[in-house]
N, C-alpha and C. Protein backbone atom coordinates (compact mmCIF):
# COMPACT_ATOMS: atom_id res chain seq x y z
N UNK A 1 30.00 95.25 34.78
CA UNK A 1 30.39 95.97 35.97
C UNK A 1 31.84 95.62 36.29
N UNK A 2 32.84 96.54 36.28
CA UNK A 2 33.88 96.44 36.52
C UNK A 2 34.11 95.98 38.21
N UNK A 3 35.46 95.55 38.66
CA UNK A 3 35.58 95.64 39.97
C UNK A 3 35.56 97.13 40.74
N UNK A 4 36.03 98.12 40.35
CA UNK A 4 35.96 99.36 40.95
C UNK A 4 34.65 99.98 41.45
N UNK A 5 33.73 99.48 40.20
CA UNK A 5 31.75 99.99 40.64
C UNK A 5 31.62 98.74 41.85
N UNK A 6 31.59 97.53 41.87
CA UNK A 6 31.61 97.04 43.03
C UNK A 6 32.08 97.38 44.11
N UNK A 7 33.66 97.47 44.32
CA UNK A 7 33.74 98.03 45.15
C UNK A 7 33.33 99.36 45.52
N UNK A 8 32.37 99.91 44.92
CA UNK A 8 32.17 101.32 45.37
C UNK A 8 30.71 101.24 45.88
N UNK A 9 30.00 100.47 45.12
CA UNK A 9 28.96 99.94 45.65
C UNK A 9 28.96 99.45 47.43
N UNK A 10 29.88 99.08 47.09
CA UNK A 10 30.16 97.66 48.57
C UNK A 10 30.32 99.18 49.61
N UNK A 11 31.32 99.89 49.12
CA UNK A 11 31.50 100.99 50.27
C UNK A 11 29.96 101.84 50.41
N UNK A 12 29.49 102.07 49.50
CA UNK A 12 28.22 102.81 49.52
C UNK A 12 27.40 101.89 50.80
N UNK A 13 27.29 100.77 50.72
CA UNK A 13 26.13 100.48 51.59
C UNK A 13 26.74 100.20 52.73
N UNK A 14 27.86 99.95 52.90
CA UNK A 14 29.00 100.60 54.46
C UNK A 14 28.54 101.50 55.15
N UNK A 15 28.80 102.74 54.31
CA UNK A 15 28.41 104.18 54.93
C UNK A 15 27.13 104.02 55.19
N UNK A 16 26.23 103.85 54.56
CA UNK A 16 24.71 103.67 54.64
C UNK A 16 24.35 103.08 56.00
N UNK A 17 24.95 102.20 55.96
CA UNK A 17 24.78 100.83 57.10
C UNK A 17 25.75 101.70 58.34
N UNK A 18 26.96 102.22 58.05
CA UNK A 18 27.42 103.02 59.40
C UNK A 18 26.24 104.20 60.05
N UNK A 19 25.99 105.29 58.97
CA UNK A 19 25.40 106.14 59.34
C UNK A 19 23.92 105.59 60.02
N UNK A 20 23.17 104.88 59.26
CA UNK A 20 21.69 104.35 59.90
C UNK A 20 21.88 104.16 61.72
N UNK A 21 22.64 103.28 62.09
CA UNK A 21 23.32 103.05 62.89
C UNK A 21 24.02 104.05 63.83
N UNK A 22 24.46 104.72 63.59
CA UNK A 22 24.56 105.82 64.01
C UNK A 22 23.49 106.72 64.68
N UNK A 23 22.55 107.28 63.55
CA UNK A 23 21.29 107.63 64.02
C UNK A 23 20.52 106.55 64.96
N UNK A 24 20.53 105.30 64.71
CA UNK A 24 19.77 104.46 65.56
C UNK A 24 20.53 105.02 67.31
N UNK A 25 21.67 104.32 66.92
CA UNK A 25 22.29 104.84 68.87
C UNK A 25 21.65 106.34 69.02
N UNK A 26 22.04 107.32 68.33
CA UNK A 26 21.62 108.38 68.98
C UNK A 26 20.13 108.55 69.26
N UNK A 27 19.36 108.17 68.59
CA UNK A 27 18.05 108.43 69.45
C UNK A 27 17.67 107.43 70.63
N UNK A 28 18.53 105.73 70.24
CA UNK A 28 18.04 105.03 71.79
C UNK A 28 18.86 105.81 72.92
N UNK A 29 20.11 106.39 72.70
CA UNK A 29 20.49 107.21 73.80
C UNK A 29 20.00 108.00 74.26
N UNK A 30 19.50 108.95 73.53
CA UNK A 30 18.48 110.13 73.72
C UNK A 30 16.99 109.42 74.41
N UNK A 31 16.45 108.52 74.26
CA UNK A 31 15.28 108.16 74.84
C UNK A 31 15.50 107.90 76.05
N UNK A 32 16.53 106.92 76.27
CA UNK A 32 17.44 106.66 77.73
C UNK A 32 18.02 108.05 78.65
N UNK A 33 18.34 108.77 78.17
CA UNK A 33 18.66 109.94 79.02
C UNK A 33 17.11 110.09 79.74
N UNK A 34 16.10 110.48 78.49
CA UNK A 34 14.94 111.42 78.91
C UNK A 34 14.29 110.51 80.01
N UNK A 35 14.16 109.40 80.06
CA UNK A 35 13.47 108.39 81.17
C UNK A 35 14.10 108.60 82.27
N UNK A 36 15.50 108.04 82.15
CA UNK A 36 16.37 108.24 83.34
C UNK A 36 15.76 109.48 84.26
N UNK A 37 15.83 111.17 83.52
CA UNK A 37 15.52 111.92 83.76
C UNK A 37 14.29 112.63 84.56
N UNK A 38 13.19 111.48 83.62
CA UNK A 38 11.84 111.74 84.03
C UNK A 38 11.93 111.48 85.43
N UNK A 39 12.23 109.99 85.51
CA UNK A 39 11.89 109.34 86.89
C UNK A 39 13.14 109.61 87.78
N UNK A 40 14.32 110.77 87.75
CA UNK A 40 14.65 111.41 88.63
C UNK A 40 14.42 112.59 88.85
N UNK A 41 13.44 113.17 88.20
CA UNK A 41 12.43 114.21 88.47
C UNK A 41 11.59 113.66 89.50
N UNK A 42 10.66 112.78 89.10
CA UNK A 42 9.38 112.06 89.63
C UNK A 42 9.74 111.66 91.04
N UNK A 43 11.12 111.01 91.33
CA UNK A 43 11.35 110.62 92.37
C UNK A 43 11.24 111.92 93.57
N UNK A 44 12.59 112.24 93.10
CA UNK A 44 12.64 114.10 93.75
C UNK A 44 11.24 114.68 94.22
N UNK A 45 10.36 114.72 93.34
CA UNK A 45 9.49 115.51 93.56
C UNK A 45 8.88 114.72 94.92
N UNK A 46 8.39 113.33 94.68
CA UNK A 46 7.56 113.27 95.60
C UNK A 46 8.71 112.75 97.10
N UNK A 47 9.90 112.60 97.16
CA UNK A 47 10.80 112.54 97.98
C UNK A 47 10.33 113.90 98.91
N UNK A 48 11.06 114.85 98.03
CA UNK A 48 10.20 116.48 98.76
C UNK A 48 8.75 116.51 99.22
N UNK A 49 8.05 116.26 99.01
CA UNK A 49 6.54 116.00 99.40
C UNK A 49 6.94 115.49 100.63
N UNK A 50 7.26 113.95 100.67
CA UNK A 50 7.40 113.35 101.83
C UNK A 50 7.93 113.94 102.94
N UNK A 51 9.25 114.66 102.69
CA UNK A 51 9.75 115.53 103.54
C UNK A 51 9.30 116.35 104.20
N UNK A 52 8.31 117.56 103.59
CA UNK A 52 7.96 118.40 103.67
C UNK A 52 6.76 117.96 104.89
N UNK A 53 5.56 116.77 104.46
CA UNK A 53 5.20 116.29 105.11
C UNK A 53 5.13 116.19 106.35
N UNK A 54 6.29 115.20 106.10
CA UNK A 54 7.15 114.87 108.03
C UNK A 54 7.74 116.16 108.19
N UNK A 55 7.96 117.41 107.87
CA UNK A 55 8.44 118.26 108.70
C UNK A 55 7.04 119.34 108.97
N UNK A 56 6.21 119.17 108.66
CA UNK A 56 5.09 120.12 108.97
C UNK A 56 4.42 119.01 110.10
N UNK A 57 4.60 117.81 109.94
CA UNK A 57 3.93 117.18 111.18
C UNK A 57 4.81 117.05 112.30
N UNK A 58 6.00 116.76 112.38
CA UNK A 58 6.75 117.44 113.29
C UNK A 58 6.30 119.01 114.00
N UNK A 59 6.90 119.68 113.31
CA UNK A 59 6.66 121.01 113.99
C UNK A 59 5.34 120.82 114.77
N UNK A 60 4.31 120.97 114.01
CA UNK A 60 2.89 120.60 114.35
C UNK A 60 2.55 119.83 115.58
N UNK A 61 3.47 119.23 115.86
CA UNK A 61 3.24 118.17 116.94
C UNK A 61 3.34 118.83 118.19
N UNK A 62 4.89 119.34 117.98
CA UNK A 62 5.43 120.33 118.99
C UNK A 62 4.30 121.35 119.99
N UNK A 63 3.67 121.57 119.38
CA UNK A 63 2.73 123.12 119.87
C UNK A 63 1.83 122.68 120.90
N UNK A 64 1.87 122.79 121.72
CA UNK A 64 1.25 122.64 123.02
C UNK A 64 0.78 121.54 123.65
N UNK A 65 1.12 120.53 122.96
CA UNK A 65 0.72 118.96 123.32
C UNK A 65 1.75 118.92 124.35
N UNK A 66 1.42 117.68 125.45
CA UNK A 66 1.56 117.36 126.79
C UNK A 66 2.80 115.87 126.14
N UNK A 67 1.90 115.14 125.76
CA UNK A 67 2.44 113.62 125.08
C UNK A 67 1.22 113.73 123.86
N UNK A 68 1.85 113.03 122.86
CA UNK A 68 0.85 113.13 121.80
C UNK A 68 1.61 112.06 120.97
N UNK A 69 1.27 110.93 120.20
CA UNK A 69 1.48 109.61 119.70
C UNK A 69 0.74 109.62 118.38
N UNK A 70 0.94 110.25 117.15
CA UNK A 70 -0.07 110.26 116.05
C UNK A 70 0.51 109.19 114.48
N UNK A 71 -0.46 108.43 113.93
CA UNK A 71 -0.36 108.29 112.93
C UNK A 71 0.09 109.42 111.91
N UNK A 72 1.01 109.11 111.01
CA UNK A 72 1.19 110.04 110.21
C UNK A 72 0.94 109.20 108.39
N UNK A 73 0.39 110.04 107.80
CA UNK A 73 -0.16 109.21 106.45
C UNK A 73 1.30 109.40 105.20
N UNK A 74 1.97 108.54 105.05
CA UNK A 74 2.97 108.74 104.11
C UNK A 74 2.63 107.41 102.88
N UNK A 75 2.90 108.18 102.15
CA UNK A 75 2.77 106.81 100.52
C UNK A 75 3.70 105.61 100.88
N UNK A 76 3.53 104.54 100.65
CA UNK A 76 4.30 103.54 100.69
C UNK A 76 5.58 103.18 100.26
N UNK A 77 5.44 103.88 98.73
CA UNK A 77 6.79 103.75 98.18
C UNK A 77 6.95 105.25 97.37
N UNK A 78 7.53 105.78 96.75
CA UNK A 78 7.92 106.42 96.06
C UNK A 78 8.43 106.31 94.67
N UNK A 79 8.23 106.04 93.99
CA UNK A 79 8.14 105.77 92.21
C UNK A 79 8.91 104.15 92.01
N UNK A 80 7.91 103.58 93.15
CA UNK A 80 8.28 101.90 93.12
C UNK A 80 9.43 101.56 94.19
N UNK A 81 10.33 102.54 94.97
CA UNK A 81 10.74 102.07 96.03
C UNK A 81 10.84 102.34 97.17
N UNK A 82 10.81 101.52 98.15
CA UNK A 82 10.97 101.83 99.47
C UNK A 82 11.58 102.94 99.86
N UNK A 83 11.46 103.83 101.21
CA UNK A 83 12.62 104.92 101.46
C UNK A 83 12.52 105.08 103.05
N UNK A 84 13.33 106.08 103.33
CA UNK A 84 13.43 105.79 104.88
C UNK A 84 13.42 107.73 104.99
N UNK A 85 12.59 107.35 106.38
CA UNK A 85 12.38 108.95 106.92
C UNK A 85 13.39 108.95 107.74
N UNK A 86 14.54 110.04 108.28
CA UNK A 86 14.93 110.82 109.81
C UNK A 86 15.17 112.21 109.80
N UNK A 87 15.19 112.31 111.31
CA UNK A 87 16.02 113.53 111.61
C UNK A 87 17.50 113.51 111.26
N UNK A 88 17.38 114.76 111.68
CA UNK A 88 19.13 115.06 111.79
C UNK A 88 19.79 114.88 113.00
N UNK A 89 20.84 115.56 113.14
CA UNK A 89 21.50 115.56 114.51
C UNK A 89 20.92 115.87 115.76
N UNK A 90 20.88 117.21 114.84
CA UNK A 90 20.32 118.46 115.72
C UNK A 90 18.63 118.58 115.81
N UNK A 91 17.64 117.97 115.03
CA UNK A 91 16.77 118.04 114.79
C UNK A 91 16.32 118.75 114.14
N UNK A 92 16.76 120.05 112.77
CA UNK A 92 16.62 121.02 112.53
C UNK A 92 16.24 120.97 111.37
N UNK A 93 16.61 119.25 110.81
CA UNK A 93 16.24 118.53 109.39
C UNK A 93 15.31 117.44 109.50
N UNK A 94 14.38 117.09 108.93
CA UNK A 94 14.35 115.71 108.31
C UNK A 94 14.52 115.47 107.09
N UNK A 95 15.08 114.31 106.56
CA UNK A 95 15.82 113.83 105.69
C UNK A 95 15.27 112.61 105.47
N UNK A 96 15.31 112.68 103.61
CA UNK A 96 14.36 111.23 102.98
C UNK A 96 15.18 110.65 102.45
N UNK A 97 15.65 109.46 102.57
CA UNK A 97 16.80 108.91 101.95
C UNK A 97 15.81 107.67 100.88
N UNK A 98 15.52 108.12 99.37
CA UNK A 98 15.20 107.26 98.54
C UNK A 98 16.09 106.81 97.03
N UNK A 99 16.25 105.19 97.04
CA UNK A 99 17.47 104.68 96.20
C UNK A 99 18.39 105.28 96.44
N UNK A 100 19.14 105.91 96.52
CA UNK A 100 20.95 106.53 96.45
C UNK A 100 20.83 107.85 96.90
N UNK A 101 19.53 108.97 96.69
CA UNK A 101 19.69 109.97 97.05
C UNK A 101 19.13 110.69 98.46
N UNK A 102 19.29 111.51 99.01
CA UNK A 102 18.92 111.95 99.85
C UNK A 102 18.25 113.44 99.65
N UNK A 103 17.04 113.73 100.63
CA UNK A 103 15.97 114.63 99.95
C UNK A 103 16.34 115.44 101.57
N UNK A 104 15.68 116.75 101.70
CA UNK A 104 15.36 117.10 103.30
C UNK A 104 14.66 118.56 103.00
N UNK A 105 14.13 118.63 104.36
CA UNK A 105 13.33 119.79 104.21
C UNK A 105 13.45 119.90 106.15
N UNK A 106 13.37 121.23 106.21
CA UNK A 106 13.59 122.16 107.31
C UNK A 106 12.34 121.84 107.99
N UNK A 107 12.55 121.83 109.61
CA UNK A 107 12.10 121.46 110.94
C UNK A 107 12.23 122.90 111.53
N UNK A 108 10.90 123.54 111.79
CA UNK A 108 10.60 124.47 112.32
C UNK A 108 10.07 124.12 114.32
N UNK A 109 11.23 123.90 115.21
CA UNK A 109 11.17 123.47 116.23
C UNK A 109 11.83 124.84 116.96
N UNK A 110 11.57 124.25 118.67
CA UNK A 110 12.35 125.24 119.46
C UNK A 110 14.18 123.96 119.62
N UNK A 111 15.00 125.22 120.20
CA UNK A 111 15.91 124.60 119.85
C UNK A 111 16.45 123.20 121.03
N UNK A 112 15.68 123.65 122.17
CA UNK A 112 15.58 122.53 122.93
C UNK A 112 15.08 120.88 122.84
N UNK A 113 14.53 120.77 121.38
CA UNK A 113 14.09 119.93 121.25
C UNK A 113 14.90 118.90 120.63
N UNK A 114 14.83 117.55 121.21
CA UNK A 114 15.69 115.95 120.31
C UNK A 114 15.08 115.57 119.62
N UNK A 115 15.30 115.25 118.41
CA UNK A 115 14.59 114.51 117.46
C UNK A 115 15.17 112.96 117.05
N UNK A 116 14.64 111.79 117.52
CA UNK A 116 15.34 110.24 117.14
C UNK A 116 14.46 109.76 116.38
N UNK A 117 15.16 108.78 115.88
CA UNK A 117 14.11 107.69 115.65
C UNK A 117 14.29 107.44 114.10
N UNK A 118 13.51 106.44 113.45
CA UNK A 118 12.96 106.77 111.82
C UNK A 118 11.58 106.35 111.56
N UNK A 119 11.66 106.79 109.81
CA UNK A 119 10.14 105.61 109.74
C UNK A 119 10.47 105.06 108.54
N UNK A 120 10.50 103.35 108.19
CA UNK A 120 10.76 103.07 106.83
C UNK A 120 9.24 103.12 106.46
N UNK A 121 9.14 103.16 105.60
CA UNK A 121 7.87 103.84 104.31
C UNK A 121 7.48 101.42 104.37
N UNK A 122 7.61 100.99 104.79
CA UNK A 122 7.22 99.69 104.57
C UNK A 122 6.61 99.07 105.50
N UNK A 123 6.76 99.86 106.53
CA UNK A 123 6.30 99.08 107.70
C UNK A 123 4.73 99.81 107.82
N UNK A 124 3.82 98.82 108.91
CA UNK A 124 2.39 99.47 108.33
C UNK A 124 2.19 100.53 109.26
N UNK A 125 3.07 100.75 110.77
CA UNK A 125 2.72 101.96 111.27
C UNK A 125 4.08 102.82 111.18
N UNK A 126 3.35 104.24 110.34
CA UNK A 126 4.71 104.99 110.57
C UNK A 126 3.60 106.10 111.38
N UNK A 127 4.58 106.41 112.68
CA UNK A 127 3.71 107.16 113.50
C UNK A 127 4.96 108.48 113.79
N UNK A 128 4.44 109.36 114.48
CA UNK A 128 5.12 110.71 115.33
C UNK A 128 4.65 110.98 116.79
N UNK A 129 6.05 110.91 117.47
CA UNK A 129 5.39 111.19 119.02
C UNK A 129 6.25 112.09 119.32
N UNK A 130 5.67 113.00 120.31
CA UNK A 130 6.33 113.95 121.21
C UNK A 130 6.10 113.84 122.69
N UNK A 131 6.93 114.23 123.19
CA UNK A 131 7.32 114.09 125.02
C UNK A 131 7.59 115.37 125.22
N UNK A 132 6.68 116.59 125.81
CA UNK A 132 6.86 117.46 126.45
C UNK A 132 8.28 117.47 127.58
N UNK A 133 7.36 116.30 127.97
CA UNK A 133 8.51 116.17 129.80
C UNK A 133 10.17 116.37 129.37
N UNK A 134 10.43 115.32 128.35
CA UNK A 134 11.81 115.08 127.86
C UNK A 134 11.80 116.14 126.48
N UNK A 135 11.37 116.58 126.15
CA UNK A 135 11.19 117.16 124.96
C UNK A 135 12.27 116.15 123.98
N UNK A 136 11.28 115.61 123.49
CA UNK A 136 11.89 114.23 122.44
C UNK A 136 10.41 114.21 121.59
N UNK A 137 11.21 114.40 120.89
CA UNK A 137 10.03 114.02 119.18
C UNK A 137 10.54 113.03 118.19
N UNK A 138 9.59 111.84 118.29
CA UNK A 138 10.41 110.38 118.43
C UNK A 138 9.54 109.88 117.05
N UNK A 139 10.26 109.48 115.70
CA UNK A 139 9.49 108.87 114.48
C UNK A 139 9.31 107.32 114.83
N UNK A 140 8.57 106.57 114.46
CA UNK A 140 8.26 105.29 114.60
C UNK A 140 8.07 104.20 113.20
């Protein structure tokens, strides 16, 4: 074996050893995107749920009750973390703020109405009250 077949050899299993490698990153990248992905699907989705939730029990509350103080049933966490319920300004939103993003879904109210308050998803009572008198619809 001359030096030239060696060295050609030597380069052969270079390339070999580059390209394998190559393919290796691209599919752990590719697996890493799709997870990432999944579970910012998964999150989203049930973020919206939650929302949707607290804004149908809101509204709901509103309708002809005097004072009314209700448990409201929300999941604890959301794809392993904590999150926090509010209104908006105006009351016209509630808004789910889980890890970094923020979720919301529309509040079907009259426009006289305040909406304060929050509910973190950790604490063991997350409740909804409304005050006719003051018209205040207050999360707990």
């Amino acid at each position: 074996m001359t030096d030239d077949q060696g060295i050609a050899i030597a380069m052969e299993y270079v390339i070999l050893l580059g390209i394998s490698l190559l393919i290796f990153t691209a599919i752990f990248v590719g697996l890493g995107s799709f997870s990432g992905t999944a579970m910012a699907d998964a999150r989203s989705e049930a973020a919206y749920r939650v929302a949707a939730l607290a804004s149908q029990r809101m509204s709901g509350e509103i309708e002809g009750q005097v004072m009314v103080v209700e448990d409201i049933d929300l999941p604890e966490r959301i794809c392993g973390q904590s999150y926090l319920v509010y209104p908006s300004g105006d009351g016209r939103e509630v808004y789910v703020l889980a890890g970094r993003e923020t979720y919301e879904a529309p509040v079907i109210a009259p426009g006289d109405v305040k909406a304060r308050g929050f509910i973190i998803s950790t604490s063991n009572m997350r409740r909804i009250g409304y005050d006719s008198t003051s018209r205040t619809l207050t999360l707990t």
